[in-house]
Protein backbone atom coordinates (compact mmCIF):
# COMPACT_ATOMS: atom_id res chain seq x y z
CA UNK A 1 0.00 0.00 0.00
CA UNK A 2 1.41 3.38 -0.82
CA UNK A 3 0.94 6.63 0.79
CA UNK A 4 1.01 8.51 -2.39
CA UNK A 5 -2.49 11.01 -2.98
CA UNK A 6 -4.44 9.41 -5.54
CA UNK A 7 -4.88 12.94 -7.19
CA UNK A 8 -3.16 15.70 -7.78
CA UNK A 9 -4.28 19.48 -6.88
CA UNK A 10 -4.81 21.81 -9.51
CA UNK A 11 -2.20 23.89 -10.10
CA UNK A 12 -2.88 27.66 -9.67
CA UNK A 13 -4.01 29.06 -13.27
CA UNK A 14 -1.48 31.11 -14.96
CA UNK A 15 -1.35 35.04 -14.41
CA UNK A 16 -2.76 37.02 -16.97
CA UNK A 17 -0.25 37.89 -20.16
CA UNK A 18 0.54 41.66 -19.07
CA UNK A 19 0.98 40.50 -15.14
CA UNK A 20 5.02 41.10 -15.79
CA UNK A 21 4.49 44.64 -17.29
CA UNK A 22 1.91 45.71 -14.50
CA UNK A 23 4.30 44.57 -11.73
CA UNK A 24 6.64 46.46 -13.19
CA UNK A 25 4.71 49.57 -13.66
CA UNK A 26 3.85 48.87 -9.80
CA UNK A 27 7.55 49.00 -8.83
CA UNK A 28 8.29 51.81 -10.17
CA UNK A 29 5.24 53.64 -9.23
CA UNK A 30 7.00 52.46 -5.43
CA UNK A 31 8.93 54.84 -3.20
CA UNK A 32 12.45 55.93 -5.03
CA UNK A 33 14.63 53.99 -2.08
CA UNK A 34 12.07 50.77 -2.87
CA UNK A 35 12.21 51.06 -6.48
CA UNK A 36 15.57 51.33 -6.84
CA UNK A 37 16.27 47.90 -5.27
CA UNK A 38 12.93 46.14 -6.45
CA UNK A 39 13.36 46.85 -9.88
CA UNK A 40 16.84 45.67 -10.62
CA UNK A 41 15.86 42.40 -8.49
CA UNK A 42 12.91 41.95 -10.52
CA UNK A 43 14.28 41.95 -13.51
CA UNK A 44 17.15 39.53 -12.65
CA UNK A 45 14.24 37.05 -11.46
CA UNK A 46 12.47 37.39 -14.68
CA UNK A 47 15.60 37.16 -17.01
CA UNK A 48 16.44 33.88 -15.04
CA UNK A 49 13.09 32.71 -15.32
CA UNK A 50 12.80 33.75 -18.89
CA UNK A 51 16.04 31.67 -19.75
CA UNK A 52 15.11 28.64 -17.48
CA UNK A 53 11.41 28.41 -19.64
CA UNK A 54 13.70 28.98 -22.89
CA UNK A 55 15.39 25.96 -22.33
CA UNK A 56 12.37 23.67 -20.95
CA UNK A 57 9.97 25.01 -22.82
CA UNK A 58 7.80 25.14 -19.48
CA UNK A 59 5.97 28.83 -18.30
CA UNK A 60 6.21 27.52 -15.42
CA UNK A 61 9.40 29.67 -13.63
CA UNK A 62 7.95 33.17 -15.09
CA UNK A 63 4.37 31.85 -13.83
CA UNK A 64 6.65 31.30 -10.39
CA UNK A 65 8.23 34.90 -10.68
CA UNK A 66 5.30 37.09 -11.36
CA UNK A 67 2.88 35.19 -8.28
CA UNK A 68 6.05 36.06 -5.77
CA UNK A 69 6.52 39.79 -6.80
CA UNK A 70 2.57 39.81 -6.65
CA UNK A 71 2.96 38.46 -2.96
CA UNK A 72 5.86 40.99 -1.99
CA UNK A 73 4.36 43.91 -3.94
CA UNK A 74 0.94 43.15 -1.82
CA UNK A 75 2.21 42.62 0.97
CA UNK A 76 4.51 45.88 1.56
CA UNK A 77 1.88 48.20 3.17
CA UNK A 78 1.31 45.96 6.20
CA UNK A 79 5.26 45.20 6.61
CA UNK A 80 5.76 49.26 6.57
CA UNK A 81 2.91 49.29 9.14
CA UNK A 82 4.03 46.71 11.10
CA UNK A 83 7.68 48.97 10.82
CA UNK A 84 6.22 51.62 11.88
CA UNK A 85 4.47 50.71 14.56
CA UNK A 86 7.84 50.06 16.26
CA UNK A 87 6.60 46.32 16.58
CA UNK A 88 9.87 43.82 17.55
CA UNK A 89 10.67 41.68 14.43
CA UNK A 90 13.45 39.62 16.11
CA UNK A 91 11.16 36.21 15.82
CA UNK A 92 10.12 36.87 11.83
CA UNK A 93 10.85 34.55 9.18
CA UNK A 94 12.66 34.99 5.81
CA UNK A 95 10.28 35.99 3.08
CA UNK A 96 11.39 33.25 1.00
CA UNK A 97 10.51 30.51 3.68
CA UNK A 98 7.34 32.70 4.15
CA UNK A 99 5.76 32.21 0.25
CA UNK A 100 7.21 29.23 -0.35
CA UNK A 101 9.53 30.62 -3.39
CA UNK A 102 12.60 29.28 -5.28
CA UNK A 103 15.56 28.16 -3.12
């Protein structure tokens, strides 16, 4: 007897075509200080995604790249509330660990 699921989930559907040209517009529409680092991490993600589907033929790793910049770009008014609040942050987690992304 295995212990294997006999089904699969479903995986999550694919964001929309221009999802990678609105986060952009998104980071850049962030504060300069943000921006500035967002934007040249972004675009390293997607050209390492980009290559990665090149050479599998597989959406998959963009897919991967545009839900986690969703997550972070979402996410960033409650972590500069919980900043300023002057909450302590010494028991957080990595972001990474936190939505699950690429190693």
């Amino acid at each position: 007897m295995s212990a294997q699921p006999d089904h699969l989930p479903a995986p999550p559907p694919a964001p929309a075509p221009r999802a990678a040209a609105q986060l952009l517009a998104r980071i850049r529409a962030e504060r300069p200080e943000r921006s500035a680092r967002w934007l040249p991490a972004f675009e390293r993600d997607w050209a390492k995604a980009l290559e990665d589907s090149r050479q599998t033929y597989d959406l998959s790793p963009l897919h991967e790249v545009v839900r986690h910049w969703q997550v972070r770009l979402d996410s960033a008014p409650a972590v500069d509330a919980f900043v300023a609040g002057g909450m302590d942050d010494e028991d957080g987690i990595d972001f990474v660990e936190f939505t699950g992304a690429r190693p």
